[in-house]
N, C-alpha and C. Protein backbone atom coordinates (compact mmCIF):
# COMPACT_ATOMS: atom_id res chain seq x y z
N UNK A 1 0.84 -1.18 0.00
CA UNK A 1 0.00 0.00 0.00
C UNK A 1 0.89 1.25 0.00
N UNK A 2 0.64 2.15 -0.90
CA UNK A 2 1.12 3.27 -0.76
C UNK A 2 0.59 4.15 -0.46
N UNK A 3 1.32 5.40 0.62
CA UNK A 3 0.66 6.53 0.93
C UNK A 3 0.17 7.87 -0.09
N UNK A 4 -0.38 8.60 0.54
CA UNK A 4 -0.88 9.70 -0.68
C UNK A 4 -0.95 10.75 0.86
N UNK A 5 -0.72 11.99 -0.08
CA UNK A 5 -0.38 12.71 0.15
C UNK A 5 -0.85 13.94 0.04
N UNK A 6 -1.90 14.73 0.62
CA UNK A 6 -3.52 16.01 0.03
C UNK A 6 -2.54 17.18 0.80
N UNK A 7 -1.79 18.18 -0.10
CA UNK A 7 -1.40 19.56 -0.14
C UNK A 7 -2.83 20.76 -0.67
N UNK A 8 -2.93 21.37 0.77
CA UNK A 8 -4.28 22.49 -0.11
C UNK A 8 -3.47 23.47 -0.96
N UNK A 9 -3.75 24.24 -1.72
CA UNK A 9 -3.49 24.62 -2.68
C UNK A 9 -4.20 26.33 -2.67
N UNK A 10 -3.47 27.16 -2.90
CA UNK A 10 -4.32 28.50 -2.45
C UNK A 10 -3.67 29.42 -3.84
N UNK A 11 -4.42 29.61 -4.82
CA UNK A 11 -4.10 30.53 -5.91
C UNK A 11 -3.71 32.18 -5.59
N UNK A 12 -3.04 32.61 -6.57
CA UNK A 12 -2.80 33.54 -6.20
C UNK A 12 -3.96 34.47 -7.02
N UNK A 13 -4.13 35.80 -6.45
CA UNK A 13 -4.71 36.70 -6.96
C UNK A 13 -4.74 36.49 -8.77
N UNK A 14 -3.22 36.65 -9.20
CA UNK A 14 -2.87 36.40 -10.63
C UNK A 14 -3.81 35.22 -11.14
N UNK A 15 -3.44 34.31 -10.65
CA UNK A 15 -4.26 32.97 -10.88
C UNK A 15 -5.60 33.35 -11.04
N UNK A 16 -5.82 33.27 -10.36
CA UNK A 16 -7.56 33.43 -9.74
C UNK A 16 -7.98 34.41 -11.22
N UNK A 17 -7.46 35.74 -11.51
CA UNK A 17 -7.52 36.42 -12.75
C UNK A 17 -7.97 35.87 -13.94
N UNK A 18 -6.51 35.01 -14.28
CA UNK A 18 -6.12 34.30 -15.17
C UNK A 18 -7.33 33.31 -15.57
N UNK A 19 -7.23 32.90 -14.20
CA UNK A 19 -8.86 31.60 -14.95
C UNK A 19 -9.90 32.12 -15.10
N UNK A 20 -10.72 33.53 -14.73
CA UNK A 20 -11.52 33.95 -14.75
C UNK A 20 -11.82 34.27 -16.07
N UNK A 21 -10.64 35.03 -16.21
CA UNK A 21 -10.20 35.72 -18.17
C UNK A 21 -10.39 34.73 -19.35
N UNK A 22 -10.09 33.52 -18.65
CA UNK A 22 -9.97 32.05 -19.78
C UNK A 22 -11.73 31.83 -19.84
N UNK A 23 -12.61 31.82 -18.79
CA UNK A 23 -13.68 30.98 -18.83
C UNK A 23 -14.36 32.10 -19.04
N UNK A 24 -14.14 33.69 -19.49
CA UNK A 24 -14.90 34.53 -19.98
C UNK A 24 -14.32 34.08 -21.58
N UNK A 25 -13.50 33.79 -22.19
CA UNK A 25 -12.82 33.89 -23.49
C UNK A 25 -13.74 32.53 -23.90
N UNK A 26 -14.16 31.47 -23.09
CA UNK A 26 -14.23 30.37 -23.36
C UNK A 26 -15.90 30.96 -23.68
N UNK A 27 -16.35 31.12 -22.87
CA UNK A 27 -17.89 31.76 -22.88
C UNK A 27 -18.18 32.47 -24.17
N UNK A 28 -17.51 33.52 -24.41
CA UNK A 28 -17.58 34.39 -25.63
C UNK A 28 -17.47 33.64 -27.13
N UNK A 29 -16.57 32.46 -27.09
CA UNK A 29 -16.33 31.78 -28.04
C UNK A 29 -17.88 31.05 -28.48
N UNK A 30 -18.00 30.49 -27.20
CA UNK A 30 -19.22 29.46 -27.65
C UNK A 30 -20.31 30.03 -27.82
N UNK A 31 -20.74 31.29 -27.38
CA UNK A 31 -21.63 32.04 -27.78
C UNK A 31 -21.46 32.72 -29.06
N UNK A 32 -20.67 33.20 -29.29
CA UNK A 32 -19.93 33.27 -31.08
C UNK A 32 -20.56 32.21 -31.47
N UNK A 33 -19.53 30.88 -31.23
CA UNK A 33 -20.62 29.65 -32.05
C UNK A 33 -21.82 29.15 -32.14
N UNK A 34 -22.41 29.84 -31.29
CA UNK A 34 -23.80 29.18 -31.07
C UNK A 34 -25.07 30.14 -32.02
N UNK A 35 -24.38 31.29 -32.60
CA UNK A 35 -25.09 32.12 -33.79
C UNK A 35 -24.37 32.00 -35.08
N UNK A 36 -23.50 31.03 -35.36
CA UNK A 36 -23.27 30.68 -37.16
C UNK A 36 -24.52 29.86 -37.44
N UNK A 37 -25.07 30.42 -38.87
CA UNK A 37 -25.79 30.03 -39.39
C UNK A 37 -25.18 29.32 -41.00
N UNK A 38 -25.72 28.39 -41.26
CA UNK A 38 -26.62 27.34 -40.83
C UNK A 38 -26.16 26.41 -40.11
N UNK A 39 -26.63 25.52 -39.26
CA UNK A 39 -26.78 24.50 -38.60
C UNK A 39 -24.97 23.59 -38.93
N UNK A 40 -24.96 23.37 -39.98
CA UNK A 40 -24.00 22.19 -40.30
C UNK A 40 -22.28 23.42 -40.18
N UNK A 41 -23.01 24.67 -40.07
CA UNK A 41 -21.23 25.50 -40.10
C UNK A 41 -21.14 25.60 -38.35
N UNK A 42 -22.11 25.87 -38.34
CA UNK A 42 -22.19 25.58 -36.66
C UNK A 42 -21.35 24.43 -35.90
N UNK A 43 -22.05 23.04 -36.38
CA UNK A 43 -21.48 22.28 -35.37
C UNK A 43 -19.88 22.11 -36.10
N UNK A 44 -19.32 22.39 -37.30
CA UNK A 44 -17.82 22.12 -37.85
C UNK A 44 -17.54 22.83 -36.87
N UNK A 45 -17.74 24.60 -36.64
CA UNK A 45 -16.69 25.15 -36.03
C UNK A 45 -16.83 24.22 -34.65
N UNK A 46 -18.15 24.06 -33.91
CA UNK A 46 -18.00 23.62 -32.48
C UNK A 46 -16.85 22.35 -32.27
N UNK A 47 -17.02 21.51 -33.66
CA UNK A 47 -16.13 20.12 -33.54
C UNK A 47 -14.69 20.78 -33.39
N UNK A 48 -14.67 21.73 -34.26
CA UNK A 48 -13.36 22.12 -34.64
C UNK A 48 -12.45 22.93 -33.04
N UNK A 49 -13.55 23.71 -32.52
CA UNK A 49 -13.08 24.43 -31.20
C UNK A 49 -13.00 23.70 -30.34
N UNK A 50 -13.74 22.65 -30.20
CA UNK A 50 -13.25 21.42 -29.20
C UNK A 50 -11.60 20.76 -29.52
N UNK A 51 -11.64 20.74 -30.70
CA UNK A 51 -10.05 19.96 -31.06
C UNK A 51 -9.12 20.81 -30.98
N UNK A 52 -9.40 21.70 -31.08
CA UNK A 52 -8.63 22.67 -30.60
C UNK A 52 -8.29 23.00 -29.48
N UNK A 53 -9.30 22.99 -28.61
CA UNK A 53 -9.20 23.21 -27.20
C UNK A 53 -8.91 22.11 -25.99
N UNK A 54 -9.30 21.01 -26.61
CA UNK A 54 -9.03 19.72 -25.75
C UNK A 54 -8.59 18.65 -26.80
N UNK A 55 -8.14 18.52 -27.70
CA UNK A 55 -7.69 18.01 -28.99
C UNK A 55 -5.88 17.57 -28.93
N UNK A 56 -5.54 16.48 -29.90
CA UNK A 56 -4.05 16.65 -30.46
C UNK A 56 -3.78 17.49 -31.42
N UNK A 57 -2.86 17.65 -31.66
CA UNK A 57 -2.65 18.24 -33.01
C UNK A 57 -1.71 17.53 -33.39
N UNK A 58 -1.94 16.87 -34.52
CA UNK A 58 -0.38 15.87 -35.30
C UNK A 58 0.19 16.58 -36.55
N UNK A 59 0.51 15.22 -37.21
CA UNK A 59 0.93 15.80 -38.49
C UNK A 59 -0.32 16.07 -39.60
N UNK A 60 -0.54 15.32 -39.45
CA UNK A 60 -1.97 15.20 -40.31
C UNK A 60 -3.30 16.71 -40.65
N UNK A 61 -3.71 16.17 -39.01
CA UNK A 61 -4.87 17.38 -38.14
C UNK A 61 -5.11 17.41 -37.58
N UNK A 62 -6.12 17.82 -36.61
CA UNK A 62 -6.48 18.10 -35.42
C UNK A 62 -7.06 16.91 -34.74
N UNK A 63 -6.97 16.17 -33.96
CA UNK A 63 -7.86 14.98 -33.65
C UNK A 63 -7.99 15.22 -32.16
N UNK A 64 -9.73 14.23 -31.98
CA UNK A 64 -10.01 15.12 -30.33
C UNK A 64 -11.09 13.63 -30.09
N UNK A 65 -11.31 13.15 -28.97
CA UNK A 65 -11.76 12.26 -28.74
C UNK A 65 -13.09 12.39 -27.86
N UNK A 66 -14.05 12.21 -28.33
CA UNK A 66 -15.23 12.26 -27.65
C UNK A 66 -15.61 11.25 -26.63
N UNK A 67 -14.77 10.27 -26.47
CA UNK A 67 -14.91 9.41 -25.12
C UNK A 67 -13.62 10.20 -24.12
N UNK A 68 -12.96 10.79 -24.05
CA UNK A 68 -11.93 11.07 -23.67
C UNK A 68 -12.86 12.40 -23.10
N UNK A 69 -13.24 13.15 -23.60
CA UNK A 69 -14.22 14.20 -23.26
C UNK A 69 -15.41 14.04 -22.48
N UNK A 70 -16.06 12.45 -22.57
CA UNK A 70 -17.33 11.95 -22.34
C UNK A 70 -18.66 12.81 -22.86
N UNK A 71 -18.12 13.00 -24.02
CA UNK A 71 -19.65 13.96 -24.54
C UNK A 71 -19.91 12.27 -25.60
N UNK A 72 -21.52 12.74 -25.78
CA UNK A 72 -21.87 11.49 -27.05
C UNK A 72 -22.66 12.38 -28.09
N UNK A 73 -23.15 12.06 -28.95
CA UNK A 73 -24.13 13.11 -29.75
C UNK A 73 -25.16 14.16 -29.41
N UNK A 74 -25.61 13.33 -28.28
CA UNK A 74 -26.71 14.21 -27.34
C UNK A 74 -25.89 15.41 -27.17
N UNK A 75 -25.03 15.35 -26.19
CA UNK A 75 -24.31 16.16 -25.30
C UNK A 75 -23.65 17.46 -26.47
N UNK A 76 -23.36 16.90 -27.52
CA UNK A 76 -22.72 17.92 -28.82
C UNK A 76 -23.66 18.79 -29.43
N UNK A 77 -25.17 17.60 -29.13
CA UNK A 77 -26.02 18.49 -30.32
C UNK A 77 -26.68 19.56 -29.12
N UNK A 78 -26.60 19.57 -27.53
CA UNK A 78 -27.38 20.19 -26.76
C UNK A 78 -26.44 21.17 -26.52
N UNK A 79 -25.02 21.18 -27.22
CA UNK A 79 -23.93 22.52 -27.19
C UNK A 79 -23.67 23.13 -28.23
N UNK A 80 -24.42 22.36 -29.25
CA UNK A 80 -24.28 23.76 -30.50
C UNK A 80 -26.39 23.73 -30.32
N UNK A 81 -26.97 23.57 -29.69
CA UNK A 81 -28.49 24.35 -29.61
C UNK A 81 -28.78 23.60 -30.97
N UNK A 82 -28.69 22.30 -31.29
CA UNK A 82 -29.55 21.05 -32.17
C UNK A 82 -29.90 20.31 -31.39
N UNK A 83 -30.29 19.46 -32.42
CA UNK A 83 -31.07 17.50 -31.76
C UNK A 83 -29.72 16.52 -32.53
N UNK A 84 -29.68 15.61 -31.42
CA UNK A 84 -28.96 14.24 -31.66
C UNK A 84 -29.15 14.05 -32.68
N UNK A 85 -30.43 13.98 -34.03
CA UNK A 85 -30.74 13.71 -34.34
C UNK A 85 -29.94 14.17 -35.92
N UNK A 86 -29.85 15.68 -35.38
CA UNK A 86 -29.39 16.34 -36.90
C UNK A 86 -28.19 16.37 -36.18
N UNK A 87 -27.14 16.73 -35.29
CA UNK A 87 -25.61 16.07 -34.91
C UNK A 87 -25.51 14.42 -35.66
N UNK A 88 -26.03 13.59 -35.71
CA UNK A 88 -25.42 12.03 -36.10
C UNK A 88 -25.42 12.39 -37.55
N UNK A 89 -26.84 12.93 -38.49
CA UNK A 89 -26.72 12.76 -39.49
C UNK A 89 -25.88 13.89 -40.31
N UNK A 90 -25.37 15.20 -39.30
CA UNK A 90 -24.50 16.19 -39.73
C UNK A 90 -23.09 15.53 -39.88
N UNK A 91 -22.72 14.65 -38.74
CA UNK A 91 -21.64 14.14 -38.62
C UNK A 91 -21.09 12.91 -39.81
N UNK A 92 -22.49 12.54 -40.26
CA UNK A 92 -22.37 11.41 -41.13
C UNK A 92 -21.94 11.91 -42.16
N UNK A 93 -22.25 13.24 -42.40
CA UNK A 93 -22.20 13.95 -43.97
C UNK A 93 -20.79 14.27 -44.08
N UNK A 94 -20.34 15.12 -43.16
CA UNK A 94 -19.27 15.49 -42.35
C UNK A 94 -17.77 14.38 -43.00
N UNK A 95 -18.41 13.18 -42.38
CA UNK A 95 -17.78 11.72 -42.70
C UNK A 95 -17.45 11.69 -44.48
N UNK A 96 -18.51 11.62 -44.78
CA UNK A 96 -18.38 11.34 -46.09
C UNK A 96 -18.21 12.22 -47.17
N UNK A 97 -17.85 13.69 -46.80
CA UNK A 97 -17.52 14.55 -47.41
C UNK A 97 -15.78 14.88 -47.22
N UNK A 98 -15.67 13.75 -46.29
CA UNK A 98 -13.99 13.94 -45.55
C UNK A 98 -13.85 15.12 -44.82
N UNK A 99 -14.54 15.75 -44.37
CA UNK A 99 -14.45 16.94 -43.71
C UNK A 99 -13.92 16.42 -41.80
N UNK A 100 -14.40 15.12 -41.88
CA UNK A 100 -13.89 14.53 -40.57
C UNK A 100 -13.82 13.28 -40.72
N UNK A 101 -12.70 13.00 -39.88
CA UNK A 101 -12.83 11.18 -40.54
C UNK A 101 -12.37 10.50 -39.03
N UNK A 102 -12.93 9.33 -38.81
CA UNK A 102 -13.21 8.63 -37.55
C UNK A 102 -11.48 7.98 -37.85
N UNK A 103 -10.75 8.16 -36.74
CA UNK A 103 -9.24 7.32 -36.13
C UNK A 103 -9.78 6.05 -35.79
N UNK A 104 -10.66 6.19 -34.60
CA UNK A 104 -11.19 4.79 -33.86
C UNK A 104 -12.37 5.39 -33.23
N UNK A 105 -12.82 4.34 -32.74
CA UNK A 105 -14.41 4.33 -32.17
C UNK A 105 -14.16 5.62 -31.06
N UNK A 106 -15.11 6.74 -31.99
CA UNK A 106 -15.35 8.20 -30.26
C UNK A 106 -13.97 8.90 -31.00
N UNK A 107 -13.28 8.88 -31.87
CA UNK A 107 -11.76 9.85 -32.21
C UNK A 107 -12.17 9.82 -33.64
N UNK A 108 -12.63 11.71 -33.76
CA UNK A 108 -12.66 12.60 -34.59
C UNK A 108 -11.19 12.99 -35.47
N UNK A 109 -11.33 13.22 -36.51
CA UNK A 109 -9.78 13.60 -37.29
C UNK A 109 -10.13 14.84 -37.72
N UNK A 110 -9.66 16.38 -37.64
CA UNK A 110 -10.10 17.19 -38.54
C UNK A 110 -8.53 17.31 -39.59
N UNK A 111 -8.67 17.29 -40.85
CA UNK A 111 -7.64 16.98 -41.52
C UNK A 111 -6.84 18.32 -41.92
N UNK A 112 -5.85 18.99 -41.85
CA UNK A 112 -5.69 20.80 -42.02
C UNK A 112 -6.12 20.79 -43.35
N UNK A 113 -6.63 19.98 -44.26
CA UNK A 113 -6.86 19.99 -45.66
C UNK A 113 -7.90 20.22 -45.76
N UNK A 114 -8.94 20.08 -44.65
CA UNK A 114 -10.06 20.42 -44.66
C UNK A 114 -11.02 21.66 -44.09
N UNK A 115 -9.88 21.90 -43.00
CA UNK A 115 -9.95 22.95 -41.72
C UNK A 115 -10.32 24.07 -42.46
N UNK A 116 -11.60 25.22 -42.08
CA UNK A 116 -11.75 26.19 -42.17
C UNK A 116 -10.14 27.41 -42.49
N UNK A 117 -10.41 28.59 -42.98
CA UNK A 117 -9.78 29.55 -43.14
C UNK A 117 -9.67 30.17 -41.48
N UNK A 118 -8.92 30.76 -40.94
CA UNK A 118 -8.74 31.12 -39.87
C UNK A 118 -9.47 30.20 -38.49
N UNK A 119 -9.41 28.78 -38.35
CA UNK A 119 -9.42 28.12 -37.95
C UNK A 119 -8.61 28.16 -36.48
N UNK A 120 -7.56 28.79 -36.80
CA UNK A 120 -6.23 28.70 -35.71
C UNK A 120 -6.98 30.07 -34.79
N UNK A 121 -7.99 30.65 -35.12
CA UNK A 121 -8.45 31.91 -34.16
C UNK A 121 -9.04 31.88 -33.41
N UNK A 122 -10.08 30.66 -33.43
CA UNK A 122 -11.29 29.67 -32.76
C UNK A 122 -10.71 29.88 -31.52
């Protein structure tokens, strides 16, 4: 058995700032995204700001894992303001237009070949 070891942790003013500034930037973003019209530019950028934001970046493109995240379609289509319904079959299109292409089961690929124009601003 090994011991463990609970240090409290007390941010500094700076800190405390800092994250405040991030989860206003984060806020502003998704509210940005949540008024592109139509529907299917909507959820690219949302896929795309997620891989970005909690994502790899390789050689290839951007790849971001939706089990790794624990979101499922529901959870994507109730953050860009759709239904599961039009998220699976957006995503399908998505698929077969190569605009995203599945790594493995729940891991999204966005390919830079495919990636929006100012993409890197998201």
């Amino acid at each position: 058995m090994s011991g463990v070891t609970i240090n409290q942790w007390h941010p500094s003013n700076y800190e405390r700032q800092d994250f405040i500034l991030d989860q206003l930037h984060q806020t502003a973003t998704l509210l940005v995204l949540h008024r592109i019209r139509p529907i299917e530019d909507r959820l690219l950028q949302l896929l795309i700001w997620l891989g970005v934001k909690f994502g790899r970046i390789n050689s290839v493109g951007i790849s971001v894992s939706t089990s790794d995240l624990n979101l499922t379609h529901g959870n994507l289509a109730e953050l860009a303001g759709t239904t599961r319904v039009t998220m699976t079959k957006t995503l399908a299109r998505f698929r077969l237009e190569r605009q995203v292409m599945n790594t493995k089961y729940n891991d999204f690929l966005f390919p830079f070949s495919s990636l929006p124009q100012g993409t890197h601003s998201i």
